[in-house]
C-alpha atoms as a PDB file:
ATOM      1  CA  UNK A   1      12.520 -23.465 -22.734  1.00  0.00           C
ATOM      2  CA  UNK A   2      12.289 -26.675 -24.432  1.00  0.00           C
ATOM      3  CA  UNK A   3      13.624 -29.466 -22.609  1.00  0.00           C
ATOM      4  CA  UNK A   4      14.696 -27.598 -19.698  1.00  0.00           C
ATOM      5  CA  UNK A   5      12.483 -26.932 -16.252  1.00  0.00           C
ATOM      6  CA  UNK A   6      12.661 -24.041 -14.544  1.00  0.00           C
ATOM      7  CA  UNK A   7      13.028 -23.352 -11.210  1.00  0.00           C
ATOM      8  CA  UNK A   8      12.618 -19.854  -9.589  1.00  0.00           C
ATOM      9  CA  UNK A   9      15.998 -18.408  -7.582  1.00  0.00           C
ATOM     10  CA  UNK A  10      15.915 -15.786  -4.612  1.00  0.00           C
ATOM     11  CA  UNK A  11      16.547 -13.733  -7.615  1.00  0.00           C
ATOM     12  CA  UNK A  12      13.611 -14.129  -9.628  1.00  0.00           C
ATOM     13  CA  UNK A  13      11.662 -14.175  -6.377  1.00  0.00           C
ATOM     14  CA  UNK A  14      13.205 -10.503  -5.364  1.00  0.00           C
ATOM     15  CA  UNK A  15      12.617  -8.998  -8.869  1.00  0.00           C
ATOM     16  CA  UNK A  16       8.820 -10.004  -8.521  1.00  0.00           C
ATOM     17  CA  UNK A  17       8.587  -8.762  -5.609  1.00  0.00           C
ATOM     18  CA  UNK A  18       9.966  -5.636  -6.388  1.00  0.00           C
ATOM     19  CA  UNK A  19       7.929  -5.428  -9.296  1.00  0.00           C
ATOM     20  CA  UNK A  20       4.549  -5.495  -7.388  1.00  0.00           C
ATOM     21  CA  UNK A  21       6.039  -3.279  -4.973  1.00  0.00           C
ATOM     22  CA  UNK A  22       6.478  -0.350  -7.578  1.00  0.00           C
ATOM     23  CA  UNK A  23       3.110  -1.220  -9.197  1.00  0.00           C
ATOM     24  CA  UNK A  24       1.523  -0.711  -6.112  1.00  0.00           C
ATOM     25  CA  UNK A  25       3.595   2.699  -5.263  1.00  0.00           C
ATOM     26  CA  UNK A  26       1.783   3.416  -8.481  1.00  0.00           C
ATOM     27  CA  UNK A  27      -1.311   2.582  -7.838  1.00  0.00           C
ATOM     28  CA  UNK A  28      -0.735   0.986 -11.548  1.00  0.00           C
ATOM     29  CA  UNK A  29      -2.944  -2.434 -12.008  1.00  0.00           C
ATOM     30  CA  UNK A  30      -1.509  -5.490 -13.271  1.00  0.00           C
ATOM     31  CA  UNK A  31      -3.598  -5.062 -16.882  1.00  0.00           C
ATOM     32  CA  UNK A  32      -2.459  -1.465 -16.384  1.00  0.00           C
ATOM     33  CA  UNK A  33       1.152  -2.671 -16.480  1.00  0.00           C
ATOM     34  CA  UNK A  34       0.750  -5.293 -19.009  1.00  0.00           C
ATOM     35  CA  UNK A  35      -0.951  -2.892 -21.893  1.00  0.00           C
ATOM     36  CA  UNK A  36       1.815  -0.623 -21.613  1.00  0.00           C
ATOM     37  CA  UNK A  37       4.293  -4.000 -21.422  1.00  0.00           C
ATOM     38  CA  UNK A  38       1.918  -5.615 -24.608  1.00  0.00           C
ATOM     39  CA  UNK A  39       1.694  -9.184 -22.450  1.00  0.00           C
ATOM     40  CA  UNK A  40      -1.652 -10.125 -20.584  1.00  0.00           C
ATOM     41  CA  UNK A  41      -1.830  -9.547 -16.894  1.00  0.00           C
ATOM     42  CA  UNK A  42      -1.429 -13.236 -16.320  1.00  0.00           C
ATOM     43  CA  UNK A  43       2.081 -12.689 -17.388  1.00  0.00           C
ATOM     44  CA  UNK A  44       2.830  -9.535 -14.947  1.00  0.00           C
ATOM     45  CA  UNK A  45       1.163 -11.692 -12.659  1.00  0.00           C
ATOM     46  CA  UNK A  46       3.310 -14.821 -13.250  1.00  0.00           C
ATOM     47  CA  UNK A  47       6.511 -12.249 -13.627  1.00  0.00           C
ATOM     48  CA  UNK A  48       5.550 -11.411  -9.791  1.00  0.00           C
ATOM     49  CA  UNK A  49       4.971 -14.334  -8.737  1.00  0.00           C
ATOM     50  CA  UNK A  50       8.235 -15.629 -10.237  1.00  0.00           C
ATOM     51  CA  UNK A  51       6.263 -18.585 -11.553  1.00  0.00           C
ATOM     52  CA  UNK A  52       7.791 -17.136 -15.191  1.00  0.00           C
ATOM     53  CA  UNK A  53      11.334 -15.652 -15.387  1.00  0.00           C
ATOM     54  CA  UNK A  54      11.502 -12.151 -16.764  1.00  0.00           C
ATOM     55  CA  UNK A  55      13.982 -11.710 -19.446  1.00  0.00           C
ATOM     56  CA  UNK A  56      16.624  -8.922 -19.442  1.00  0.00           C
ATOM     57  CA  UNK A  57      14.650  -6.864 -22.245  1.00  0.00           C
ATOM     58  CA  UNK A  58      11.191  -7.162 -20.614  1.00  0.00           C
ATOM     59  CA  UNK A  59      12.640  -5.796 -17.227  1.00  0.00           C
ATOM     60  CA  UNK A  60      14.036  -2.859 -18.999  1.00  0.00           C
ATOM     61  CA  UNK A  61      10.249  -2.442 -20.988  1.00  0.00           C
ATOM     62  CA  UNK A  62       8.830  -3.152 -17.405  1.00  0.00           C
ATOM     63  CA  UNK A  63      10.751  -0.303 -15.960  1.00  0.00           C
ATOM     64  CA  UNK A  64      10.055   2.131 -18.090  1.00  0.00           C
ATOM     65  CA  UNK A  65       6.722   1.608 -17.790  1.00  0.00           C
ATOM     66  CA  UNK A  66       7.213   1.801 -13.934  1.00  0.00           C
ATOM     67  CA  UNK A  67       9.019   4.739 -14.265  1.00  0.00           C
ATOM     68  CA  UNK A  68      11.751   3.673 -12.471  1.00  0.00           C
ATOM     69  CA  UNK A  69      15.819   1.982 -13.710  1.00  0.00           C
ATOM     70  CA  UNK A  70      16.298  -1.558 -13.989  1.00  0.00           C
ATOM     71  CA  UNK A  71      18.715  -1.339 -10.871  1.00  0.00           C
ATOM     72  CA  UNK A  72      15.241  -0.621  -8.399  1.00  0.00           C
ATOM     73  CA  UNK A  73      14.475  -4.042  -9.204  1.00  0.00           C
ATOM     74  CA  UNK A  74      17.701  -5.411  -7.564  1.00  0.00           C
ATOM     75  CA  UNK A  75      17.791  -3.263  -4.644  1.00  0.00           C
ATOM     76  CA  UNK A  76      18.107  -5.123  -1.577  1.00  0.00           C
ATOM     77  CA  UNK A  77      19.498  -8.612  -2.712  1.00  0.00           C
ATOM     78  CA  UNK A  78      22.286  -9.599  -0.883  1.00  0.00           C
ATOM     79  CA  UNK A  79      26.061  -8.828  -2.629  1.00  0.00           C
ATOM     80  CA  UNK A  80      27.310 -12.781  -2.415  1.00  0.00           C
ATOM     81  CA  UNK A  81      24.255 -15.135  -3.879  1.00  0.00           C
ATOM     82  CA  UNK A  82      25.455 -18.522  -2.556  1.00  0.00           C
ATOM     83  CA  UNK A  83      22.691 -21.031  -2.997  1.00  0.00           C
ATOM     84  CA  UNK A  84      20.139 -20.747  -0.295  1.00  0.00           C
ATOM     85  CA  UNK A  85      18.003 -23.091   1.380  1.00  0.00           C
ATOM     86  CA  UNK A  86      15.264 -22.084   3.532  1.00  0.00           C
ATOM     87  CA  UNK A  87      16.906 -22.578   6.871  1.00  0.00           C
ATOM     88  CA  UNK A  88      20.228 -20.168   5.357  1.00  0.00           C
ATOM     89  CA  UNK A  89      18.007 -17.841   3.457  1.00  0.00           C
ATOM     90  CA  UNK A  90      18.934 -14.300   4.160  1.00  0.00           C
ATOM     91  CA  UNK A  91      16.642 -11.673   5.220  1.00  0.00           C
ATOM     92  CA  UNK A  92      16.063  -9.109   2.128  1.00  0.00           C
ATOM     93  CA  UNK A  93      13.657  -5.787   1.456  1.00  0.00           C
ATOM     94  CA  UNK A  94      11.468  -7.351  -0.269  1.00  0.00           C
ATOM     95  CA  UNK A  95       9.875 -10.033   2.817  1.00  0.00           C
ATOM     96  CA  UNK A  96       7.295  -9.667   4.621  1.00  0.00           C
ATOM     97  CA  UNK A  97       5.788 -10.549   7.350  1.00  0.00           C
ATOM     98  CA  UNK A  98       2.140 -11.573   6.849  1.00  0.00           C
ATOM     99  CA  UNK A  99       1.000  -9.011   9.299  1.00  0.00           C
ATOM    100  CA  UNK A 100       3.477  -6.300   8.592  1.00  0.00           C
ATOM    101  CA  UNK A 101       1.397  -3.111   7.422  1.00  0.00           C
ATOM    102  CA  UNK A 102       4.197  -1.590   5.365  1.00  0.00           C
ATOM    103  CA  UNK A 103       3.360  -4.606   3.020  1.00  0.00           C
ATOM    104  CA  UNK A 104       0.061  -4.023   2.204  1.00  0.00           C
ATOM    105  CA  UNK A 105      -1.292  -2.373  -1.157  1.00  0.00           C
ATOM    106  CA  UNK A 106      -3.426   0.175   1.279  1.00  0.00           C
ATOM    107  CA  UNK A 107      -0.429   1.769   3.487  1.00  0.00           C
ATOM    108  CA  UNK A 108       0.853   2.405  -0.008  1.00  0.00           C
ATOM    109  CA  UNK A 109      -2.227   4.289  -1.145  1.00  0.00           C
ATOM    110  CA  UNK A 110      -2.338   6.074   2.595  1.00  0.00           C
ATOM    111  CA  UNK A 111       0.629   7.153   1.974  1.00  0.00           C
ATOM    112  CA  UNK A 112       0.327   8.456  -1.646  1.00  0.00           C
ATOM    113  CA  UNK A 113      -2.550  10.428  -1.063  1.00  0.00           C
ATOM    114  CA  UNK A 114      -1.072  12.231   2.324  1.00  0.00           C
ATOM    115  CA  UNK A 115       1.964  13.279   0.244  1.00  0.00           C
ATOM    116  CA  UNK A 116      -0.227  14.473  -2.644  1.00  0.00           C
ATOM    117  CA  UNK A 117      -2.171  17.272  -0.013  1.00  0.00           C
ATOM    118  CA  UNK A 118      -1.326  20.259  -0.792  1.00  0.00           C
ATOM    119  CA  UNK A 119      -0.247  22.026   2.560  1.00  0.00           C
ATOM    120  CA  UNK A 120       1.508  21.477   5.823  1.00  0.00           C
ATOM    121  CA  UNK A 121      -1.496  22.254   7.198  1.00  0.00           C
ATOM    122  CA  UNK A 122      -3.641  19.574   5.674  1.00  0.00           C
ATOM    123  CA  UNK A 123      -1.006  17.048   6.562  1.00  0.00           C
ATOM    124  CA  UNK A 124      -1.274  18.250  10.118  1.00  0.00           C
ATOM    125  CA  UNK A 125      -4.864  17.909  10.547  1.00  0.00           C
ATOM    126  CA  UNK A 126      -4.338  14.236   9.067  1.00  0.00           C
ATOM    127  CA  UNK A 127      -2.180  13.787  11.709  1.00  0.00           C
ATOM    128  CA  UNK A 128      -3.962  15.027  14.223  1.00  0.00           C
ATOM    129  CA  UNK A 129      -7.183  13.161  13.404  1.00  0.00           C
ATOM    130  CA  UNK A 130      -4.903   9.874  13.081  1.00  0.00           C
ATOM    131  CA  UNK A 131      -3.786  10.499  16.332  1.00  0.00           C
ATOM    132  CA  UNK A 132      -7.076  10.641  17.759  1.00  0.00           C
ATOM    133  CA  UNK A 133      -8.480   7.757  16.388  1.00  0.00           C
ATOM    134  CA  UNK A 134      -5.631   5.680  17.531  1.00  0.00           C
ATOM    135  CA  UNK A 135      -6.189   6.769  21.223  1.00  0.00           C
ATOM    136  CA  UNK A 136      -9.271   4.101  21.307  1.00  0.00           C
ATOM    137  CA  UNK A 137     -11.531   4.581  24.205  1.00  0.00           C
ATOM    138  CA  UNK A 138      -9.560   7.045  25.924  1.00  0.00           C
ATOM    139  CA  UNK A 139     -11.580   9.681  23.048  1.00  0.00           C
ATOM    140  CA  UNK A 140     -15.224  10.547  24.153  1.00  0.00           C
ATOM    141  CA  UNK A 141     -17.773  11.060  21.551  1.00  0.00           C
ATOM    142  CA  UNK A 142     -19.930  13.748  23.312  1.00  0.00           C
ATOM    143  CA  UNK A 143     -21.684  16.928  21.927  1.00  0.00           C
ATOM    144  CA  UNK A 144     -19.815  20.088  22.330  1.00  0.00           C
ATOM    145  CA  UNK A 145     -22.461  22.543  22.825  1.00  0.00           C
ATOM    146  CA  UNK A 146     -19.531  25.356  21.657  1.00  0.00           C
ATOM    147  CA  UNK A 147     -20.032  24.240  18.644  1.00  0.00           C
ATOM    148  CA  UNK A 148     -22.565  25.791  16.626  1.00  0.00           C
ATOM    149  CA  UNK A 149     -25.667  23.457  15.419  1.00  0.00           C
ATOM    150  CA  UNK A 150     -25.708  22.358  11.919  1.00  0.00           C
ATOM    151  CA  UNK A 151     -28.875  23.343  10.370  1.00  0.00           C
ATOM    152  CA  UNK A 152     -30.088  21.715   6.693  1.00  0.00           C
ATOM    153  CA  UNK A 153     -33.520  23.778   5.316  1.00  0.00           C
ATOM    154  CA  UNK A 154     -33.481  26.138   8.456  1.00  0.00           C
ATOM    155  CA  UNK A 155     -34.225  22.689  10.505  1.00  0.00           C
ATOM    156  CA  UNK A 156     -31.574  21.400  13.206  1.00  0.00           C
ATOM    157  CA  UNK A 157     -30.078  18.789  11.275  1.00  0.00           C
ATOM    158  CA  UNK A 158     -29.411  15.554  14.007  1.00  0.00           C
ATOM    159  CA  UNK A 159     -25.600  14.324  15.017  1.00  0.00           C
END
């Protein structure tokens, strides 16, 4: 872009975002993404970031490497795009709180790996222990003696 500066939109923002959000549904990294794309992971990185504008045929390479059509990248954005200052900016998918967990690259993986058990049942127990955990001190950490003694080379092993 000789000559002319550019400055990133809401637009370019969203698609970044969106971007790093199906990476990291993926568990894809950003070299990951940019062999299959042929650009260095500086440039996915700089896509996300929207510190670089993606052009129209290296969204459509970067969503077939995602796995996913060009529209998932403009899911969310708000129908009428008048410019937007940061006291009129509307709310979209894509932000985030700095505390919100649904945000973070390891509620992602959580989540991926409880979908990928292979029974109800598993699920269930992932639940349970979950819940259990969660209840803080109101869970005592006492020997049951019902529960049979783990032994390691015929020796009570210690909990």
């Amino acid at each position: 872009m000789a000559g002319k500066h550019y400055e990133k939109n809401i637009v370019d923002d969203h698609i970044g975002h969106r971007m790093q959000l199906r990476r990291a549904m993926l568990g894809m990294s950003q070299k990951d993404l940019g062999d299959l794309c042929g650009v260095s992971c500086q440039q996915i990185q700089k896509y996300e970031s929207a510190t670089n504008r993606i052009s129209a045929a290296r969204l459509f390479q970067v969503g077939r490497a995602l796995d996913t059509p060009v529209s998932f990248f403009f899911c969310g954005l708000p129908g009428n795009l008048p410019d937007e200052n940061k006291t009129t900016k509307s709310r979209r998918v894509s932000d985030q709180e700095p505390d919100d967990p649904m945000g973070k690259t390891e509620t992602l993986r959580l989540i991926n790996m409880y979908w990928k058990l292979p029974s109800d049942k598993q699920r269930g127990i992932i639940m349970d222990i979950l819940t259990a955990l969660n209840q803080g001190d109101k869970v005592s950490v006492e020997t049951d003696e019902t529960v049979p003694p783990i032994f390691v080379n015929g020796a009570k092993a210690p909990i």
